[in-house]
Protein backbone atom coordinates (compact mmCIF):
# COMPACT_ATOMS: atom_id res chain seq x y z
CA UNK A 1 42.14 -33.62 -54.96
CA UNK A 2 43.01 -32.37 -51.55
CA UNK A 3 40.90 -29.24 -50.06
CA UNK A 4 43.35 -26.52 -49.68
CA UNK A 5 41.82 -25.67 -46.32
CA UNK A 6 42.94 -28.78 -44.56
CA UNK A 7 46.39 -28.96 -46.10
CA UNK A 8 48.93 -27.93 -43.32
CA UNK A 9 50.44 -24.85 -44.15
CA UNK A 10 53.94 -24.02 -43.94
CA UNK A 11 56.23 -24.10 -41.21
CA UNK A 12 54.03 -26.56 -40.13
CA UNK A 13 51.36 -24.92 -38.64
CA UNK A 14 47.80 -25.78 -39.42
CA UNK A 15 45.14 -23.07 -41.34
CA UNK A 16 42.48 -21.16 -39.25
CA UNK A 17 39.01 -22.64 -39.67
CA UNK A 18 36.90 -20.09 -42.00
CA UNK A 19 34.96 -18.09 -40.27
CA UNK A 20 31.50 -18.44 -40.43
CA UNK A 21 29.23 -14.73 -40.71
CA UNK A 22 26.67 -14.99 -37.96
CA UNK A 23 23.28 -13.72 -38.91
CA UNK A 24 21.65 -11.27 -36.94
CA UNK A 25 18.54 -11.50 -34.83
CA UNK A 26 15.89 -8.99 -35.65
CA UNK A 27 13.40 -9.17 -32.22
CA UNK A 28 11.61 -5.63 -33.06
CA UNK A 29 11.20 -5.74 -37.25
CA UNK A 30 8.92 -2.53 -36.61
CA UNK A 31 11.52 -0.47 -34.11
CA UNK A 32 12.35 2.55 -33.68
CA UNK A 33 15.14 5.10 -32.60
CA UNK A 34 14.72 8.45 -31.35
CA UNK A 35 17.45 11.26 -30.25
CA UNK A 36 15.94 13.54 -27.79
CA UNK A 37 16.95 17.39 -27.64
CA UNK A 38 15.81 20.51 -25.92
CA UNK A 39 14.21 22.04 -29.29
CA UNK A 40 13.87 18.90 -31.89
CA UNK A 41 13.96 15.41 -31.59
CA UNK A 42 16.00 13.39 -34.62
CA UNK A 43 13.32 10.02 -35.26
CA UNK A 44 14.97 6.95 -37.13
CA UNK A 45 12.67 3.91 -38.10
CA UNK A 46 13.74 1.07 -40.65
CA UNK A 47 14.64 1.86 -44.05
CA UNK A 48 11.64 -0.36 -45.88
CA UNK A 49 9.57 1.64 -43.59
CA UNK A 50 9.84 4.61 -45.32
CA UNK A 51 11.66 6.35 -48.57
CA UNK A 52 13.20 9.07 -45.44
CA UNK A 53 13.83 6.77 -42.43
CA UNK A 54 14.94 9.51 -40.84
CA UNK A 55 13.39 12.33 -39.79
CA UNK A 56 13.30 15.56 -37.65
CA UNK A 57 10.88 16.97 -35.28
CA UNK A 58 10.07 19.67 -33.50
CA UNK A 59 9.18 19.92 -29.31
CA UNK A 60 6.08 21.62 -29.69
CA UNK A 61 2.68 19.31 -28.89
CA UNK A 62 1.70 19.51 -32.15
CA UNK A 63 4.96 18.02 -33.81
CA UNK A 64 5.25 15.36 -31.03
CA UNK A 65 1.32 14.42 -32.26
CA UNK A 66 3.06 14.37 -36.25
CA UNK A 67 5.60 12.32 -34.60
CA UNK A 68 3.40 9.84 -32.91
CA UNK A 69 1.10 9.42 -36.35
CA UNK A 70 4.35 9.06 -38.20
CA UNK A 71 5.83 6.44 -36.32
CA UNK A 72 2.14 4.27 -36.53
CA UNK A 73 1.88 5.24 -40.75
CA UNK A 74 5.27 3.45 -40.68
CA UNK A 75 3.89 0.59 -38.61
CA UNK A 76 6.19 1.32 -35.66
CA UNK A 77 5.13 -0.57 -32.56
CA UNK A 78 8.01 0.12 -30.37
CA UNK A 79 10.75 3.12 -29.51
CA UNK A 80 14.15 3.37 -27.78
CA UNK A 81 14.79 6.85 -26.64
CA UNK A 82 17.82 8.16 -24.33
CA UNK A 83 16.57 9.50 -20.67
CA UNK A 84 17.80 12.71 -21.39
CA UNK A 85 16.77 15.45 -18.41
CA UNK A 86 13.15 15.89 -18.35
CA UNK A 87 12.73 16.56 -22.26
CA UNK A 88 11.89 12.55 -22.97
CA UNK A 89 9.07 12.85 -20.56
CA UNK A 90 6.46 14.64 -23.10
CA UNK A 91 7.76 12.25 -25.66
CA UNK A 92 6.94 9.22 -23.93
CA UNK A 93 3.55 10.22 -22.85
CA UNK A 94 2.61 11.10 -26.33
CA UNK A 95 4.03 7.87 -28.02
CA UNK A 96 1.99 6.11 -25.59
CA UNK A 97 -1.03 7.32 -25.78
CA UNK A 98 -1.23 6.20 -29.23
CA UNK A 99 -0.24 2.66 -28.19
CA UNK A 100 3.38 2.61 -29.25
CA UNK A 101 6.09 0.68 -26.54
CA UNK A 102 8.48 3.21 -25.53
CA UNK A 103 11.56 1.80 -24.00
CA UNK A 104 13.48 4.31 -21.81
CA UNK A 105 16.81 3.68 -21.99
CA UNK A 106 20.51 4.35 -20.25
CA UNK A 107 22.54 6.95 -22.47
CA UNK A 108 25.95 4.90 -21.00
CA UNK A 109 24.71 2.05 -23.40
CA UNK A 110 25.23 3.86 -26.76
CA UNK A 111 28.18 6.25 -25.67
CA UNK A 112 30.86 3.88 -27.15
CA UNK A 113 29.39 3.06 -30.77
CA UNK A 114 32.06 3.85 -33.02
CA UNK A 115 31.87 7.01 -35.46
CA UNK A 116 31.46 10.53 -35.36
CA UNK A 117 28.71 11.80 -32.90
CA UNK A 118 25.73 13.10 -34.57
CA UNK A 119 21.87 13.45 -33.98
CA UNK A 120 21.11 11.49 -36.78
CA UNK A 121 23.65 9.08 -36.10
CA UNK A 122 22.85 8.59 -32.53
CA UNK A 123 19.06 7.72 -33.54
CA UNK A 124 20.15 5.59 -36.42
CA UNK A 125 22.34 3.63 -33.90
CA UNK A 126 19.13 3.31 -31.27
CA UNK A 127 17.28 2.00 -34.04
CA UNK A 128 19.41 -0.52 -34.84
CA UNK A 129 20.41 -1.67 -31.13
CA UNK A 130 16.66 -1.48 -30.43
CA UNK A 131 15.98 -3.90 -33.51
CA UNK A 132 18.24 -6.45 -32.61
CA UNK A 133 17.39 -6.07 -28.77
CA UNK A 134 20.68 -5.22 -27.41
CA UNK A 135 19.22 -2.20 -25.07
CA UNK A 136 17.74 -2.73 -21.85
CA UNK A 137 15.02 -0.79 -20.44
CA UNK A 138 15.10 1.04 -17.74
CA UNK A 139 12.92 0.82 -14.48
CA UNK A 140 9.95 3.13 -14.65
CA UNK A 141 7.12 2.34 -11.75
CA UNK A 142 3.32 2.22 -12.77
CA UNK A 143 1.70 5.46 -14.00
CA UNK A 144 -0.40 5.84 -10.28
CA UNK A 145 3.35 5.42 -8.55
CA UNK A 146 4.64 7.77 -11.16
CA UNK A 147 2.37 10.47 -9.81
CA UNK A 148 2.89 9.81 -6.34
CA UNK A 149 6.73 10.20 -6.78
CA UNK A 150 6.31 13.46 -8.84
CA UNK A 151 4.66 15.37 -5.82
CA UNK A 152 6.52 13.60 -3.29
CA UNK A 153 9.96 14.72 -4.90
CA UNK A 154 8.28 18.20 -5.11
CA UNK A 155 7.80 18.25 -1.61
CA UNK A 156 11.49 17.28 -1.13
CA UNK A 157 12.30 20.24 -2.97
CA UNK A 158 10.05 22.69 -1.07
CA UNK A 159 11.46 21.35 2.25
CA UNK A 160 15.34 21.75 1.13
CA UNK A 161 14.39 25.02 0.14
CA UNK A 162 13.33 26.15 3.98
CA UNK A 163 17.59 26.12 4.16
CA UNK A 164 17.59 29.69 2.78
CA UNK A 165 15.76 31.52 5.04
CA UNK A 166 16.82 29.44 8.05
CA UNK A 167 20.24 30.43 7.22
CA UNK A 168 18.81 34.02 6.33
CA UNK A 169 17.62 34.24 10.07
CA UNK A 170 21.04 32.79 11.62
CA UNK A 171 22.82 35.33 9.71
CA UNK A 172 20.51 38.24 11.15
CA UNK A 173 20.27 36.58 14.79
CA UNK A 174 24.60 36.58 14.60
CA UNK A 175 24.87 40.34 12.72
CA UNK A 176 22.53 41.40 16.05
CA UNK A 177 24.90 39.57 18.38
CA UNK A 178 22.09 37.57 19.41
CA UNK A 179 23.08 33.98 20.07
CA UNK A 180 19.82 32.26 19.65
CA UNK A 181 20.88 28.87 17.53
CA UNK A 182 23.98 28.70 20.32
CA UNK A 183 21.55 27.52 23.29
CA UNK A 184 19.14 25.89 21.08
CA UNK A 185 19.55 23.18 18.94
CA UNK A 186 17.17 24.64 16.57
CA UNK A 187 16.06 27.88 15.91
CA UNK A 188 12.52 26.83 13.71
CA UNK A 189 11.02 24.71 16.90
CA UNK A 190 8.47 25.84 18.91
CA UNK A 191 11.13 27.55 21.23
CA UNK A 192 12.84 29.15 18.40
CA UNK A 193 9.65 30.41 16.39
CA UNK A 194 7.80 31.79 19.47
CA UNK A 195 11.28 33.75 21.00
CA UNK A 196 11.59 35.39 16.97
CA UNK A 197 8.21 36.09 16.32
CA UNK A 198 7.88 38.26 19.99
CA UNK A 199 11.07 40.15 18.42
CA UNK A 200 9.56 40.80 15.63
CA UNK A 201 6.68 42.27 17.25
CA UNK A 202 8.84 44.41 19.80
CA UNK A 203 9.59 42.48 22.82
CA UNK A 204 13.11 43.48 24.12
CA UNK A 205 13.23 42.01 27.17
CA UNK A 206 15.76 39.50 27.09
CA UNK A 207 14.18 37.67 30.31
CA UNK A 208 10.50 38.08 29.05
CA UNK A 209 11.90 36.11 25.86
CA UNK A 210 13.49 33.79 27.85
CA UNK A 211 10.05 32.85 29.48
CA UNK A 212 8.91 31.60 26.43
CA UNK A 213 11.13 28.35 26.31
CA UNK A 214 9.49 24.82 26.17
CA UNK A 215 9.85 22.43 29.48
CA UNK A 216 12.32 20.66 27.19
CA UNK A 217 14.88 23.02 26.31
CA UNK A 218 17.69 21.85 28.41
CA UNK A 219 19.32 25.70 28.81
CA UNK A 220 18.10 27.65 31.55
CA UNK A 221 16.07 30.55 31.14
CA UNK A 222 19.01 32.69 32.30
CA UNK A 223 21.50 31.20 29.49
CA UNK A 224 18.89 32.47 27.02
CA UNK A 225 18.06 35.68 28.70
CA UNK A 226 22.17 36.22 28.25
CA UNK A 227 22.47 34.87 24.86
CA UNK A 228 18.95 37.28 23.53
CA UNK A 229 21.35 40.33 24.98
CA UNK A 230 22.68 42.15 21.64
CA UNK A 231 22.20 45.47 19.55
CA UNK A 232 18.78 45.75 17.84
CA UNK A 233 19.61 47.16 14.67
CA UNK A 234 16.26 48.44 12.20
CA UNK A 235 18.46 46.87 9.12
CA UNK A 236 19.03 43.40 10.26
CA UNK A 237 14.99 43.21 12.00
CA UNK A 238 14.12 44.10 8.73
CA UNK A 239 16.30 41.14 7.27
CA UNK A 240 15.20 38.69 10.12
CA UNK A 241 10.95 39.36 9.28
CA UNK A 242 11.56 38.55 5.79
CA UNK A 243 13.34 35.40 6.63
CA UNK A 244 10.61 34.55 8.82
CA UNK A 245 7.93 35.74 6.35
CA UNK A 246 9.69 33.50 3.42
CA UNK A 247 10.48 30.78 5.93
CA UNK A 248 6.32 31.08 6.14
CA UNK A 249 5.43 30.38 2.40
CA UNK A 250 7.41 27.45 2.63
CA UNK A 251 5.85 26.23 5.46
CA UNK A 252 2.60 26.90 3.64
CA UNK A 253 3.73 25.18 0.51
CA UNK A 254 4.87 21.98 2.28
CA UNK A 255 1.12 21.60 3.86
CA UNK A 256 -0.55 22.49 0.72
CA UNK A 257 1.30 19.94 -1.01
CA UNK A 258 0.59 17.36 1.57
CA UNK A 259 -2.82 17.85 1.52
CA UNK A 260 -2.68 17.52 -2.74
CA UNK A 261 -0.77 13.90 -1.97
CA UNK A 262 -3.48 12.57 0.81
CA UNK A 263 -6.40 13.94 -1.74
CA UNK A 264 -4.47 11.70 -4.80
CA UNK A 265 -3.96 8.62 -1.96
CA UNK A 266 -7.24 8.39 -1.99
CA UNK A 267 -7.66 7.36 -5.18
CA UNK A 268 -5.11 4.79 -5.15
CA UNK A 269 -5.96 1.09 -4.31
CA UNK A 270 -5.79 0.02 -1.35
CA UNK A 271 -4.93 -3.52 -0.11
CA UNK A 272 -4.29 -3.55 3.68
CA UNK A 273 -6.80 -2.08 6.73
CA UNK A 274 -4.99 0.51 8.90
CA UNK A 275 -7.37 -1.71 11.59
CA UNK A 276 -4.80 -4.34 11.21
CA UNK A 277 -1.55 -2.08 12.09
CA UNK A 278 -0.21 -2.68 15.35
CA UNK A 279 1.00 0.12 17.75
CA UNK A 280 3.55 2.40 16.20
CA UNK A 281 6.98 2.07 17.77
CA UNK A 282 8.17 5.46 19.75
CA UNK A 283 11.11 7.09 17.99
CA UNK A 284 12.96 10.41 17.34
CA UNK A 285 10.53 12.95 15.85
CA UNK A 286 11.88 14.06 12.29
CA UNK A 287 11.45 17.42 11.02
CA UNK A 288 9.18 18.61 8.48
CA UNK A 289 7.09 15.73 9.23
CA UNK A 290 4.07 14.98 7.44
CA UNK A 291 0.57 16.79 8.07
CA UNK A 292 -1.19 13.38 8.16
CA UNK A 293 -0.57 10.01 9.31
CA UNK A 294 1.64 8.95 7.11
CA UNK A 295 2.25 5.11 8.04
CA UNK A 296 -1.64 4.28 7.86
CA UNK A 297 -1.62 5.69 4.55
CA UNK A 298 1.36 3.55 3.66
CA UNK A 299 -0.16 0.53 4.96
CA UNK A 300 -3.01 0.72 2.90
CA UNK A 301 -1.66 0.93 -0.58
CA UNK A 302 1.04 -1.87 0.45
CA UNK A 303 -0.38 -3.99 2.54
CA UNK A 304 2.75 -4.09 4.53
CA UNK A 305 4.47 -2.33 7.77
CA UNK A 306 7.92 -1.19 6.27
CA UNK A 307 8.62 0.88 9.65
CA UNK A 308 9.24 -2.53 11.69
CA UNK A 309 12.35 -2.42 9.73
CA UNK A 310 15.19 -0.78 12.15
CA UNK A 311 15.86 2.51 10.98
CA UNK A 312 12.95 2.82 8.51
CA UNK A 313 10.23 5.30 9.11
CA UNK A 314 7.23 6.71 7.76
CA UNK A 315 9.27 9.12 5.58
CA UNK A 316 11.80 7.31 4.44
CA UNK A 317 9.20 4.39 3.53
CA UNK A 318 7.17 6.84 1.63
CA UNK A 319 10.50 7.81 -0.73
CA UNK A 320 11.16 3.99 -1.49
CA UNK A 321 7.30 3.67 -2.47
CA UNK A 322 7.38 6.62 -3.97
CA UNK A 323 10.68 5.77 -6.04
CA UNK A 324 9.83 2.12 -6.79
CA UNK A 325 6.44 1.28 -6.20
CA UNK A 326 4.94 -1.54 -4.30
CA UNK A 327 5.26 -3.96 -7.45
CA UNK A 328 8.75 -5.35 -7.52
CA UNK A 329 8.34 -8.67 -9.77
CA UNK A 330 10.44 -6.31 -12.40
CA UNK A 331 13.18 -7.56 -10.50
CA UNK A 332 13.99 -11.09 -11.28
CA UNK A 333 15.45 -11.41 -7.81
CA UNK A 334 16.71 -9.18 -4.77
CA UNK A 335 20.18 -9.18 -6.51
CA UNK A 336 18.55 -7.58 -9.17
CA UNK A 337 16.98 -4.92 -6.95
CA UNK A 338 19.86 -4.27 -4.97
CA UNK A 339 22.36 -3.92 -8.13
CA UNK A 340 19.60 -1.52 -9.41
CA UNK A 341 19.91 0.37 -6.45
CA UNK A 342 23.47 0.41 -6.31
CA UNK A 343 24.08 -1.26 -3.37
CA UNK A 344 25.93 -4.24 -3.59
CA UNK A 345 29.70 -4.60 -5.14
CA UNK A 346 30.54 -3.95 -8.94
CA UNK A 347 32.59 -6.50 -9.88
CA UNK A 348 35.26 -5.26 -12.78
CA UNK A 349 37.25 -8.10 -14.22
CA UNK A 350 39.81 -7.93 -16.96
CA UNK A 351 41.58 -11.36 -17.61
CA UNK A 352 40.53 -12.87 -14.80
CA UNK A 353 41.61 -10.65 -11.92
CA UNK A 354 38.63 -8.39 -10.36
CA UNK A 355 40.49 -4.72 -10.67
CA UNK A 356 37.68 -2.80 -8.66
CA UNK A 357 34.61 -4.30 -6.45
CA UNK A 358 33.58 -0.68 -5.94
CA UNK A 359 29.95 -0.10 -6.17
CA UNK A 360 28.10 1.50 -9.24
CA UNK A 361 27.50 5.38 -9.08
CA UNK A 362 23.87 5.44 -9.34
CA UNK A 363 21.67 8.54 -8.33
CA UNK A 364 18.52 6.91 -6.45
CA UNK A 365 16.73 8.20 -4.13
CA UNK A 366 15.47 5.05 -2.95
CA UNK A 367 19.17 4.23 -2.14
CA UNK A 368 20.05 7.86 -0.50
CA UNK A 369 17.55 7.14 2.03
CA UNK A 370 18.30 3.58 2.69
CA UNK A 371 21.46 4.76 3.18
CA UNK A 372 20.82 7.81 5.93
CA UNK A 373 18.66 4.93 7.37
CA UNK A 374 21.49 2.45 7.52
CA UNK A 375 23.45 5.29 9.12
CA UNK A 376 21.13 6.19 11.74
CA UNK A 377 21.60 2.25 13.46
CA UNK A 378 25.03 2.89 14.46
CA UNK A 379 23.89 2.87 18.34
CA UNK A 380 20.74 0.35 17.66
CA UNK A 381 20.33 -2.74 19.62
CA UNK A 382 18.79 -4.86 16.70
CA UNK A 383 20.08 -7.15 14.89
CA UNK A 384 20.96 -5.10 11.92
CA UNK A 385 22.74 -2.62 14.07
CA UNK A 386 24.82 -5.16 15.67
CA UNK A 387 25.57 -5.90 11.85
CA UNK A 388 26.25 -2.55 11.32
CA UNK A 389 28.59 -2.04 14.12
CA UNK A 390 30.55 -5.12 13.14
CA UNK A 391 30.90 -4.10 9.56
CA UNK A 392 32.13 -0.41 10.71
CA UNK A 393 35.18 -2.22 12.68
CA UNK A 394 36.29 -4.18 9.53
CA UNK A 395 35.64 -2.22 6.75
CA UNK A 396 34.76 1.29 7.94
CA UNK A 397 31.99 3.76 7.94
CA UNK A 398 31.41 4.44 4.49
CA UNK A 399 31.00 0.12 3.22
CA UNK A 400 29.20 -0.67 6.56
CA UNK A 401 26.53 1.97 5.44
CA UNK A 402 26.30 0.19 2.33
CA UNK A 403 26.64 -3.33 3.22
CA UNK A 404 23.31 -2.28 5.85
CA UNK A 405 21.55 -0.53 3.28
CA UNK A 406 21.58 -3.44 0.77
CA UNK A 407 20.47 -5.75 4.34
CA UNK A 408 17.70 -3.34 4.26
CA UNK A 409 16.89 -3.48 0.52
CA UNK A 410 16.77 -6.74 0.29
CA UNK A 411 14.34 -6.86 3.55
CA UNK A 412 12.09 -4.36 1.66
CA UNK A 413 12.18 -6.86 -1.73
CA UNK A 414 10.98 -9.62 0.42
CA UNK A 415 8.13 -8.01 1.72
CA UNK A 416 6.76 -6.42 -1.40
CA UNK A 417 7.94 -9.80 -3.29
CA UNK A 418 6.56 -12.50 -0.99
CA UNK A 419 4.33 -10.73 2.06
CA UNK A 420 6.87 -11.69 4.23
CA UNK A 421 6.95 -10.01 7.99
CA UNK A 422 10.00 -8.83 9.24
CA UNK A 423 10.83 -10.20 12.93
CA UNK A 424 13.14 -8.43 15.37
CA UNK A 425 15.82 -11.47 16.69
CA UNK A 426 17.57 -8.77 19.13
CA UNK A 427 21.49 -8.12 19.11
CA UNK A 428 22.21 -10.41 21.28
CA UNK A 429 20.85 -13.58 19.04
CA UNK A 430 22.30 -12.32 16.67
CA UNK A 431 25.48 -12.08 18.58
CA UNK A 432 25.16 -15.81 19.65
CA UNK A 433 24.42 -16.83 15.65
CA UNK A 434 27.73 -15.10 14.43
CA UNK A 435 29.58 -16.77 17.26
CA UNK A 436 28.27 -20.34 16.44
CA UNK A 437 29.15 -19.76 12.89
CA UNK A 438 32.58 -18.63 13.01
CA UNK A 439 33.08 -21.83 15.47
CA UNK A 440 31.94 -24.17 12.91
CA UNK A 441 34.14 -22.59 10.71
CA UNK A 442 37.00 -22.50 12.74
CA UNK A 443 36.56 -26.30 13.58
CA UNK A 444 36.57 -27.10 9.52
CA UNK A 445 39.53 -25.53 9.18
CA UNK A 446 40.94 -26.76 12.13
CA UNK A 447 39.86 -30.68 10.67
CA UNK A 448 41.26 -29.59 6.86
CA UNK A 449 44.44 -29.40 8.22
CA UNK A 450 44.50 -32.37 10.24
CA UNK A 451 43.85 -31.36 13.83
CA UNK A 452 40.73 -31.30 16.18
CA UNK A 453 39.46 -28.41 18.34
CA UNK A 454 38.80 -29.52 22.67
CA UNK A 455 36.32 -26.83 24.43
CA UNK A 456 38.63 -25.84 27.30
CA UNK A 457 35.48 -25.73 29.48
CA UNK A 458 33.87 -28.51 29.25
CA UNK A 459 36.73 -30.49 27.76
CA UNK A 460 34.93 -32.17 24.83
CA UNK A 461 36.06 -32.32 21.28
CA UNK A 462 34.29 -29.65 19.39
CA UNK A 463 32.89 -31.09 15.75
């Protein structure tokens, strides 16, 4: 007797092979899901695990403790939950402090499960994705970087918050008709500060004020005396000392926090003597800088110089530690890093043409300051501004900043990765190297289609 399945069937067209039902891999048996809220968190764990797999908890310490001795009574050893805000935070800490695995994961990788969206759903659904280990964790440096990051992002904060009252004193300096921020470049320097703060305590005199300018100051002393000549109106003084005395706090706040991150650096390991630093390279002073030396300190926990890199500083090195940590063997390679970072192209692809090589729309802060540092080598004479400039003329401002800043992430992966030292080649090397490689192509070319290539110089056939 024939099998029916490899009889041809009609109209002469041959069956479909049966499908075979794949089995599924379990790689966490003892997983489990968790849907974080404001007020409650909705828990999931397996269904053997317990008569209610799913339960509800509250936000308070003491439920996230129930939580925790929950999750081990069921013999839970691991937990997906979304980052959601700040409210996964306490969640996480508590789960591991009593030795569970929490995996922090990307929201974007559950959003299209089919089904009505629910909290105990969404759990249910981490659970099982978790289980079969179809979610992928997201980066989280070591606890010590962790802590490092969460006063250094505070300080951020303080220091975008000095905005206000700057802005508060323009707007009294321009109500008084006195043109302060129009003959210097910044009203908060020492200029600035010392011309205000004689207002405040009654000097009138527009050409005593003017006295008090730095060598520096490119305007004359009679362009400020001018530009300090306006109508002293009690309302808008009264405005301009509170600016001042808020713009103060700040201050204070931004110095108090400094010295709270060089007390916790100290506890930190260090692997690199400050001894071993060489000179620092002379560049533009930033403002708000650090009330400490900041690239010693940097040295010493990483063991490395990131400020030889053109464009990086002390600052802008402290946010990538800061936001990744010196340990980067998370990252298989530097693709990896850079495609973390957002920095390199996204390929789309739909039956096999790309439709967008845009890149991904990632909020790092690691990347933001690679890329104001990529910016800032637009009139460089490395070899990475040479880049830069070359990049700008085919592709434009906004992709040469990127295609720099991924030059410079990958720089920064080598280092941490491998202890490698960057070395400084010069525009013009790199000048000659791009020449000598788009001759050699060129002369390939030229060969692949059957001709040769004769220097016009020197009159010898170019291979």
């Amino acid at each position: 007797m024939t099998d029916p399945r490899s009889t041809p069937a009609a109209g002469g067209q041959d069956r479909q092979p049966p499908v075979r039902e794949l089995a599924r891999r379990i790689l966490h048996p003892h997983a489990a899901g968790i849907d974080i809220g404001s007020e409650r968190h909705y828990v999931a764990v397996p269904p053997e695990c317990d008569p209610q797999p799913v339960r509800c908890f509250g936000c308070l310490t003491p439920d996230l403790q129930a939580l925790a001795h929950w999750l081990k009574a069921c013999g839970v050893d691991t937990a997906a939950l979304e980052a959601t805000g700040v409210y996964w935070i306490p969640v996480a800490q508590v789960l591991e402090e009593n030795g569970i695995d929490v995996y922090l994961v990307d929201a974007r990788q559950a959003k299209n499960l089919p089904g009505r969206k629910t909290d105990v759903k969404d759990c249910q659904w981490l659970q099982e994705l978790h289980s079969q280990g179809m979610l992928a964790r997201a980066f989280r440096p070591p606890d010590a970087i962790c802590v490092l990051r969460s006063y250094w992002r505070h300080r951020k904060g303080l220091v975008e918050r000095t905005a206000v009252p700057i802005q508060l004193m323009h707007k009294s300096l321009e109500q008084m008709n006195l043109q302060l921020h129009k003959v210097l470049s910044d009203v908060t320097g020492v200029t600035g500060l010392k011309i205000i703060r004689a207002i405040l305590k009654g000097e009138r005199d527009p050409v005593a004020l003017a006295q008090l300018k730095h060598p520096l100051v490119r305007s004359s002393e009679d362009t400020i005396a001018q530009a300090l000549t306006g109508d002293w109106r009690a309302e808008h003084l009264f405005t301009l000392r509170q600016a001042v005395e808020l713009y103060d706090v700040y201050q204070q706040k931004i110095e108090a926090c400094a010295q709270e991150i060089e007390a916790y650096r100290k506890t930190l390991d260090s692997r690199g003597d400050p001894k071993d630093l060489p000179p620092a390279p002379r560049g533009t002073r930033r403002k708000n800088p650090a009330h400490f030396d900041l690239r010693e300190r940097l040295y010493e926990i990483t063991g490395v110089d990131l400020t030889l890199l053109p464009g990086i500083d002390a600052m802008t090195a402290q946010t990538v530690v800061s936001e990744c940590g010196t340990e980067l063997s998370r990252f298989a390679t530097e693709k990896h890093f850079s495609s973390w970072l957002g920095l390199c192209p996204n390929h789309e692809i739909s039956g096999g043409k790309v439709l967008r090589r845009r890149t991904r729309r990632v909020r790092t802060r690691a990347a933001r300051a690679l890329r104001v540092a990529a910016q800032s080598l637009h009139k460089s004479k490395t070899a990475l501004g040479a880049y830069y400039r070359r990049m700008r003329g085919r592709l434009g401002p906004a992709k040469a900043i990127t295609a720099t800043a991924h030059k410079l992430a990958i720089l920064i992966y080598r280092m941490f990765r491998y202890g490698m030292e960057y070395v400084e080649q010069g525009q013009d090397l790199y000048e000659q190297q791009y020449q000598e490689r788009t001759r050699r192509l060129l002369a390939k070319r030229v060969r692949q289609m059957g001709y040769g290539m004769v220097d016009l110089q020197t009159g010898e056939v170019v291979s």
